[in-house]
N, C-alpha and C. Protein backbone atom coordinates (compact mmCIF):
# COMPACT_ATOMS: atom_id res chain seq x y z
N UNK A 1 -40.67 17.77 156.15
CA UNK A 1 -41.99 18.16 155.83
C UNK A 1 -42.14 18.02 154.31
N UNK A 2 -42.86 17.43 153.89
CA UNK A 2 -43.68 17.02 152.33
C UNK A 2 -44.54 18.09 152.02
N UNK A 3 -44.30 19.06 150.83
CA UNK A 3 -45.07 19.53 150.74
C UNK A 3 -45.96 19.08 149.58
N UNK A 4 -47.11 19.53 149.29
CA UNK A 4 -48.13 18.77 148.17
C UNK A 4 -47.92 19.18 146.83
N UNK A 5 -47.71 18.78 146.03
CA UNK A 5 -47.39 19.17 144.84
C UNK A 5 -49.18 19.80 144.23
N UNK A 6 -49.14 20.43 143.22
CA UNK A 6 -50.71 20.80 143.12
C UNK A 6 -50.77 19.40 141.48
N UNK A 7 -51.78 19.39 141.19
CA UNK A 7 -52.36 18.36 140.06
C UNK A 7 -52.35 19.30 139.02
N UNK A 8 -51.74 19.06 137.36
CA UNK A 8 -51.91 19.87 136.73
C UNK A 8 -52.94 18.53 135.56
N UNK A 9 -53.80 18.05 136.60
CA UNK A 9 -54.49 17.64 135.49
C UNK A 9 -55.66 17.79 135.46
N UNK A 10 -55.95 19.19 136.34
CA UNK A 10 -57.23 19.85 136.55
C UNK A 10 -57.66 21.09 135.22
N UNK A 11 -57.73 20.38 134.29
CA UNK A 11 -58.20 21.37 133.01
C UNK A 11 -59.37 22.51 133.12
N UNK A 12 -58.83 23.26 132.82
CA UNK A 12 -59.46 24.49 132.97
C UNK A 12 -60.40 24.63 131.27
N UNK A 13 -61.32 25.00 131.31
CA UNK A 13 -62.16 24.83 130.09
C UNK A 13 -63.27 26.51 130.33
N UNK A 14 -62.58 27.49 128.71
CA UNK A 14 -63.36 28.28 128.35
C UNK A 14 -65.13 27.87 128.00
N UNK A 15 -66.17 28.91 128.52
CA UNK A 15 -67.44 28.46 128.30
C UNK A 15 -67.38 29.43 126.72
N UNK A 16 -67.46 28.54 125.68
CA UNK A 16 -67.93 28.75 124.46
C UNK A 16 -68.92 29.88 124.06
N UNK A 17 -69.78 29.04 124.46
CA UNK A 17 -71.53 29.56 124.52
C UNK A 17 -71.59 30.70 124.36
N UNK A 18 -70.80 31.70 124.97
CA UNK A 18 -71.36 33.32 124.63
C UNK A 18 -70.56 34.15 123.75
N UNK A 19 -69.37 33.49 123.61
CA UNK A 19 -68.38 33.92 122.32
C UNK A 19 -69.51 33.60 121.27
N UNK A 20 -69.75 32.35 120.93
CA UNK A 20 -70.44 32.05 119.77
C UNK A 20 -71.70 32.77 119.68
N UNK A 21 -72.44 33.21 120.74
CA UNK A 21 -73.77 34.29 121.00
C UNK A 21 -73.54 35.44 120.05
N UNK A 22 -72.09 35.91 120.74
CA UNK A 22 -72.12 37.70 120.22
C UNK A 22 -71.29 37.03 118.37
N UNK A 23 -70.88 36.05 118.36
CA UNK A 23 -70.95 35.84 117.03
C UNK A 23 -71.50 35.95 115.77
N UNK A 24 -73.20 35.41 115.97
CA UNK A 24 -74.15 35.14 115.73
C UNK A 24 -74.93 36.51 115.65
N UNK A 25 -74.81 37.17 116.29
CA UNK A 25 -75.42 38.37 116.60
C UNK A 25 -74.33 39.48 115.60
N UNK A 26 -73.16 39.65 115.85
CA UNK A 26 -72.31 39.99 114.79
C UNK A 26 -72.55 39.82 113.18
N UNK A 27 -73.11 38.84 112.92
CA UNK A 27 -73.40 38.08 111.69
C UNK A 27 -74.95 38.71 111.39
N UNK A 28 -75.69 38.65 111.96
CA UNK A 28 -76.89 39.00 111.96
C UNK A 28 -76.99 40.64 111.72
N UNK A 29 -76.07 41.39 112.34
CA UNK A 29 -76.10 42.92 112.59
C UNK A 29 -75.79 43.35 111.41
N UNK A 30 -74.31 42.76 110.65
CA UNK A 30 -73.92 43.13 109.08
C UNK A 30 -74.64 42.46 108.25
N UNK A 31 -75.26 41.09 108.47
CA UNK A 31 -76.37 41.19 107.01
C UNK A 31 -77.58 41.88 107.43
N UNK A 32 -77.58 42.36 108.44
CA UNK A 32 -78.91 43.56 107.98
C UNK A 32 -78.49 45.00 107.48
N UNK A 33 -77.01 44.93 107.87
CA UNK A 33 -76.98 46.23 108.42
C UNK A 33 -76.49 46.34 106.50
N UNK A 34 -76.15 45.71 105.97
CA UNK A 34 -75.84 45.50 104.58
C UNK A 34 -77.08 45.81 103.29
N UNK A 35 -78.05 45.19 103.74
CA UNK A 35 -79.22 45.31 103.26
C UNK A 35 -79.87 46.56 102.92
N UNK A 36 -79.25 47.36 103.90
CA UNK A 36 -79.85 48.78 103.56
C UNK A 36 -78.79 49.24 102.50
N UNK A 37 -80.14 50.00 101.32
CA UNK A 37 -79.71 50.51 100.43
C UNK A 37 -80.52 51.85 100.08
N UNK A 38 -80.05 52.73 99.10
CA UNK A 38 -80.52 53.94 98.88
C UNK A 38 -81.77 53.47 98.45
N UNK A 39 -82.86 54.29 98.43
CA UNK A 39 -84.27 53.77 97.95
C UNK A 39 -84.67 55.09 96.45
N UNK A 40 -85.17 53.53 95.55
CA UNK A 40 -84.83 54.27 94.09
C UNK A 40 -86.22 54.54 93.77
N UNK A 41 -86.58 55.85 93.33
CA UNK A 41 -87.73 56.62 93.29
C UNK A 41 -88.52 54.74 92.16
N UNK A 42 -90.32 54.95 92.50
CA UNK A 42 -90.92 53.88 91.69
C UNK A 42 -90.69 54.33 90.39
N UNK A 43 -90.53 53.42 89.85
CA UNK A 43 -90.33 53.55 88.28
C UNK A 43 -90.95 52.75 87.45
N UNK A 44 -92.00 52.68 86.45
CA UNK A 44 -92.40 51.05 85.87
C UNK A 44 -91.60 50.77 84.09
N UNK A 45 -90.13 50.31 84.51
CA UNK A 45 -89.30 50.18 83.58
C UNK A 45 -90.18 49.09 82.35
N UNK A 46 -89.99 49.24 81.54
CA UNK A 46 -90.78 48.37 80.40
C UNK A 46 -89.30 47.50 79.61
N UNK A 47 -90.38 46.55 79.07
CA UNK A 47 -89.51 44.96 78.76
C UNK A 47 -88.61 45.20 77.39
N UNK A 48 -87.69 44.38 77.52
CA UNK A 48 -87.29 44.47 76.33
C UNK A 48 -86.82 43.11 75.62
N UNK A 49 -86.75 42.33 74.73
CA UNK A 49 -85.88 41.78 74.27
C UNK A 49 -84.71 41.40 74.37
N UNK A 50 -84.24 42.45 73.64
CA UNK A 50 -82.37 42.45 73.72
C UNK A 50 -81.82 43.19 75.00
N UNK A 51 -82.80 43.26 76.44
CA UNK A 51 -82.22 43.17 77.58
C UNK A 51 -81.13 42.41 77.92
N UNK A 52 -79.48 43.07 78.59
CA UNK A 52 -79.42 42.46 79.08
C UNK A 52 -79.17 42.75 80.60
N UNK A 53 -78.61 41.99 81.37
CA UNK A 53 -77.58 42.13 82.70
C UNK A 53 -76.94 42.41 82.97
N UNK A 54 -76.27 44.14 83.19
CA UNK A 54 -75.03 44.40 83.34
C UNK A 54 -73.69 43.37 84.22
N UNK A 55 -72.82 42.90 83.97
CA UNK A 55 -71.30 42.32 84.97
C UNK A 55 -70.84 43.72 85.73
N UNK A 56 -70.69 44.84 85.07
CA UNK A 56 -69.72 45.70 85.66
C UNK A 56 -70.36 47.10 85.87
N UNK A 57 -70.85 47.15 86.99
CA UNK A 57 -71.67 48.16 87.32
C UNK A 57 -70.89 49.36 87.99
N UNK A 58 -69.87 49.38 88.76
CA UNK A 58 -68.60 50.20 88.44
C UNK A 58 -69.27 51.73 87.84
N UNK A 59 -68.37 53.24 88.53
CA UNK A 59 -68.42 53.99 87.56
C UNK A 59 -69.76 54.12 87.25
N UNK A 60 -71.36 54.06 87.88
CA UNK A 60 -72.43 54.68 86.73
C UNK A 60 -72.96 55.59 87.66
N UNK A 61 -73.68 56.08 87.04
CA UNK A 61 -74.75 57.42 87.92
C UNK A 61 -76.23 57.17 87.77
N UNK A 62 -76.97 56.66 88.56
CA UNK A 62 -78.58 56.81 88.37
C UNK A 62 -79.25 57.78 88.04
N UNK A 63 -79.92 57.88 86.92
CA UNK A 63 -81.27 59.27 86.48
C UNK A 63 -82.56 58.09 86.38
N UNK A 64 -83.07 58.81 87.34
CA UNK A 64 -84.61 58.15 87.24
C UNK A 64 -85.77 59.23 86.44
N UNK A 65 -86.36 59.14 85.81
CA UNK A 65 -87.62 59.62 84.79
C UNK A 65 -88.96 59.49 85.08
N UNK A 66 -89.76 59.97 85.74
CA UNK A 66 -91.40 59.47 85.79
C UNK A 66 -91.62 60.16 84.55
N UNK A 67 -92.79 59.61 84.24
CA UNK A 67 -93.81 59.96 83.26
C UNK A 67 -94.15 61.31 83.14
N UNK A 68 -94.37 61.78 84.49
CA UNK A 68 -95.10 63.57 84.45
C UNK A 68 -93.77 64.25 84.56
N UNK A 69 -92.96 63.89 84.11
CA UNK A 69 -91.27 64.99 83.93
C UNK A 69 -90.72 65.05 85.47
N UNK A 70 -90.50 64.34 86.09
CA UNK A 70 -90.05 64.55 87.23
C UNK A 70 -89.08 63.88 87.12
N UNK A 71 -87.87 64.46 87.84
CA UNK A 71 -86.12 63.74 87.73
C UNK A 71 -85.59 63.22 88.89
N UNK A 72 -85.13 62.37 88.96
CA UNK A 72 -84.32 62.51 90.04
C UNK A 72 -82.66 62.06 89.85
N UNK A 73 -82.23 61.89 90.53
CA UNK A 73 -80.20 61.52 90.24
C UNK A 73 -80.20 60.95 91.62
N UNK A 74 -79.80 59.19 91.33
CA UNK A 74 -80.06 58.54 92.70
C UNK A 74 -81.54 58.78 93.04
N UNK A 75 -82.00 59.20 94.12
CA UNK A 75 -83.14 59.51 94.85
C UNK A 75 -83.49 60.77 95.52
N UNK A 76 -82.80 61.23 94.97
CA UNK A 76 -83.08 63.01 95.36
C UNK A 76 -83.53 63.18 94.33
N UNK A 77 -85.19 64.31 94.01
CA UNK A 77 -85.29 64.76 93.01
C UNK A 77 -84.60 66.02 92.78
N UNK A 78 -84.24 66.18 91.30
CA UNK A 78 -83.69 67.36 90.67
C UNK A 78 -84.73 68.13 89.95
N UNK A 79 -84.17 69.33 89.62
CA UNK A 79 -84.38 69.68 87.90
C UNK A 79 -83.85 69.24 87.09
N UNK A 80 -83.67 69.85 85.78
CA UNK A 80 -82.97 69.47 84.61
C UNK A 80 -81.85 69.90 84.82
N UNK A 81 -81.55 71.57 85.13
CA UNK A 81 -80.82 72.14 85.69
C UNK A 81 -79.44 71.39 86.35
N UNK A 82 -80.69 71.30 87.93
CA UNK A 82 -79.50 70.73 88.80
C UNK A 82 -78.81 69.28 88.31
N UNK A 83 -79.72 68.25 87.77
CA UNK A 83 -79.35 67.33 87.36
C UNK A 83 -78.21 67.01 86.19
N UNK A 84 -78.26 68.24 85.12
CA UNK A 84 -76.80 68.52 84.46
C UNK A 84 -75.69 69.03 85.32
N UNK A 85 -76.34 69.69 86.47
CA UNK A 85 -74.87 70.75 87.29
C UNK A 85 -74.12 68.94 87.91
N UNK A 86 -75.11 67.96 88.30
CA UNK A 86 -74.48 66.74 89.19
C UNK A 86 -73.94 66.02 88.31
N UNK A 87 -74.09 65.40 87.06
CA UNK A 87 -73.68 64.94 85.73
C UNK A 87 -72.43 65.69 85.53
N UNK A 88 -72.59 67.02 85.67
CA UNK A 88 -71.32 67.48 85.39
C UNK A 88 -69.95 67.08 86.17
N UNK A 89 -70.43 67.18 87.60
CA UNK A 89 -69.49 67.14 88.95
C UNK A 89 -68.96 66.05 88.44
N UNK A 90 -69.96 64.69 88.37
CA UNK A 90 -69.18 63.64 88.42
C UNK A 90 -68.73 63.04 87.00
N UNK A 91 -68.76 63.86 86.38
CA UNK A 91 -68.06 63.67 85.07
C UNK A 91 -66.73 64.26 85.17
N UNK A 92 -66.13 65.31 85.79
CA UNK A 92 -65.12 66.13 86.04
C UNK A 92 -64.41 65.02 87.23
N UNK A 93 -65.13 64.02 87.78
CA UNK A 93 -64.28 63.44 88.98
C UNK A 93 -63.97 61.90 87.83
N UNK A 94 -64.64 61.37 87.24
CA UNK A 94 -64.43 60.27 86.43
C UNK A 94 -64.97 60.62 84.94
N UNK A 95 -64.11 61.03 84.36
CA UNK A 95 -64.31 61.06 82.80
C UNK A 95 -65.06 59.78 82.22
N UNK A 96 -64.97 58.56 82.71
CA UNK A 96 -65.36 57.64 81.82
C UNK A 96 -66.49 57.09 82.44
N UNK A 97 -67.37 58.01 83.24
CA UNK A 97 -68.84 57.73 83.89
C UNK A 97 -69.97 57.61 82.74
N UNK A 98 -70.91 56.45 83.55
CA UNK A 98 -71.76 55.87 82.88
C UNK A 98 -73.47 56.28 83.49
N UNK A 99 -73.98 56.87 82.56
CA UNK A 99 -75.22 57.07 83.06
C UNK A 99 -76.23 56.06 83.27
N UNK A 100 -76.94 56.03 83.76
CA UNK A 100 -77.85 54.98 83.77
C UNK A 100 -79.43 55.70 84.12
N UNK A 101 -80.27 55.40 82.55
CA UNK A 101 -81.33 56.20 82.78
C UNK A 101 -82.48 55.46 82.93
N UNK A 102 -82.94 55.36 83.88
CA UNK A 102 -84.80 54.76 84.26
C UNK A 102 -85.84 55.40 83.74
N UNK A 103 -86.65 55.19 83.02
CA UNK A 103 -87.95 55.90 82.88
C UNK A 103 -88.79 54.95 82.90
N UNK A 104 -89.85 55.74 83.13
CA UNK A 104 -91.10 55.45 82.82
C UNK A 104 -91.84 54.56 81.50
N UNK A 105 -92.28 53.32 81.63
CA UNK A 105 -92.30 53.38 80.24
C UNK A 105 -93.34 53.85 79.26
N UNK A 106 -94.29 54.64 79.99
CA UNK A 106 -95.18 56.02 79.53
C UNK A 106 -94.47 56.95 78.84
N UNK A 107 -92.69 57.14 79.24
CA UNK A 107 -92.72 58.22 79.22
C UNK A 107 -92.68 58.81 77.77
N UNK A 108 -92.44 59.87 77.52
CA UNK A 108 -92.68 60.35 76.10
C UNK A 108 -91.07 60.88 75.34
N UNK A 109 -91.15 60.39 74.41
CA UNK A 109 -89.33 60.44 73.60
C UNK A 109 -89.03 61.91 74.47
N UNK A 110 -89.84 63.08 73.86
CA UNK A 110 -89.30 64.26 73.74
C UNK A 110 -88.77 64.04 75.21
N UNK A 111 -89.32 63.92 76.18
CA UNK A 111 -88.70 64.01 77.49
C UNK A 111 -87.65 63.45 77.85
N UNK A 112 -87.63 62.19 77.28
CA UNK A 112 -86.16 61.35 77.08
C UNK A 112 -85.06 62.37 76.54
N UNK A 113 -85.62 62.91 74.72
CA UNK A 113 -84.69 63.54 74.29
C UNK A 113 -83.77 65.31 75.23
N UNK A 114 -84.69 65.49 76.33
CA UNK A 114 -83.80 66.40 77.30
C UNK A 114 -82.82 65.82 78.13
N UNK A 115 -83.42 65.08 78.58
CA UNK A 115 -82.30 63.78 79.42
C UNK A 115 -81.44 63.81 78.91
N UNK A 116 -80.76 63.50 76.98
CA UNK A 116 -80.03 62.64 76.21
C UNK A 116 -79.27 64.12 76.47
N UNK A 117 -80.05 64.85 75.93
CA UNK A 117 -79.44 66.41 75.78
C UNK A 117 -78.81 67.52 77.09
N UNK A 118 -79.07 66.82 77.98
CA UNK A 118 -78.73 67.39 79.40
C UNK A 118 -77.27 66.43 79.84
N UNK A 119 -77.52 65.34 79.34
CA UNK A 119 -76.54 64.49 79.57
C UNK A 119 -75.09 64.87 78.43
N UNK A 120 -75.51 65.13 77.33
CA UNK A 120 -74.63 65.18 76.51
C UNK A 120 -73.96 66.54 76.90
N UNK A 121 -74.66 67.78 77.55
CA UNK A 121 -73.93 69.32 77.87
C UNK A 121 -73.28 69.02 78.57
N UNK A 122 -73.33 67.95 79.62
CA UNK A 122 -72.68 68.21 81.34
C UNK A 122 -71.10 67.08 80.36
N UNK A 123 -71.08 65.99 79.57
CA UNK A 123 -69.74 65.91 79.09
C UNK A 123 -70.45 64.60 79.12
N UNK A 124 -71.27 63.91 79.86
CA UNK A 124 -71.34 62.31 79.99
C UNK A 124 -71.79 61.86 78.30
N UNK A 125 -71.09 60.82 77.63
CA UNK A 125 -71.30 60.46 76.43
C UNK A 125 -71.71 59.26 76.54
N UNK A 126 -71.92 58.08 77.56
CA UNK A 126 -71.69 56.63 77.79
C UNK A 126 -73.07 56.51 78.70
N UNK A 127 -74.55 56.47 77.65
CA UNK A 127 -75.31 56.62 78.38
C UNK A 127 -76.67 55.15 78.20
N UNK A 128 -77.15 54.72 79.36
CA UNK A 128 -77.38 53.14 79.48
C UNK A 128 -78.93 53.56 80.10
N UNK A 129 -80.12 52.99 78.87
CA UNK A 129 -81.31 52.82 79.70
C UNK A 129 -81.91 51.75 79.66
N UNK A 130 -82.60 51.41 80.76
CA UNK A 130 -82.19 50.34 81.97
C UNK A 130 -83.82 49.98 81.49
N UNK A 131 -83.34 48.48 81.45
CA UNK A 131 -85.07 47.50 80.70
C UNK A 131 -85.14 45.99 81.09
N UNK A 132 -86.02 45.52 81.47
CA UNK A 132 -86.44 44.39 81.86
C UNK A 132 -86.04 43.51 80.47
N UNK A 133 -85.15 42.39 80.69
CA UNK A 133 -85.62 41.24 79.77
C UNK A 133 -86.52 40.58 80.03
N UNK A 134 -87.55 40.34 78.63
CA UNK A 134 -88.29 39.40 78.25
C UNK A 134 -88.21 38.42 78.92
């Protein structure tokens, strides 16, 4: 009795097509899902000249400034208060933190000069406000 040998030249072939689907869809999910970012109170930063482009953004802390004295750190608004108590925190976690201050470009020195002065109590000395180049 002969028995049949089987054909091993019956190739078996993965369907692609839906690996590459949830691929695509993978790809799609992290650049959106990337895109989201903290949302930074409006601000109408004014131009400058000797603007430039920070390389090494590393290490800073956002203070945003409106015009009518309103603060915020990141996008939570503060007081002056709380906004030195958070300056402080993260000055005590990285000594060599960098402020980064937004205002208004309404806004008025003296109000700046609490900022400078709120910034300078909580320990931060390394302080950066943020301007459109020309």
């Amino acid at each position: 009795m002969k028995l049949q040998s089987k054909d091993g030249d019956d190739d078996v072939e993965m369907d692609m097509s839906p690996m590459i689907d949830m691929v695509f869809l993978l790809l799609i999910f992290f650049i959106v899902a990337s895109q989201i970012v903290d949302p930074k109170p409006k601000v109408e930063i004014p131009e400058a000249d000797a603007a430039t482009i920070a390389e090494d953004i590393t290490g800073r802390i956002l203070v945003s400034v409106k015009e009518d004295e309103r603060y915020f750190v990141g996008s939570t608004p503060v007081t002056l208060e709380q906004m030195k108590e958070r300056i402080a925190a993260e000055v005590a976690y990285n000594p060599k933190l960098r402020v980064v201050i937004r205002c208004d470009e309404g806004t008025k020195y003296k109000i700046n000069e609490k900022v400078m002065a709120a910034c300078g109590e909580a320990g931060a000395s390394d302080l950066i406000y943020a301007a459109f180049e020309e």
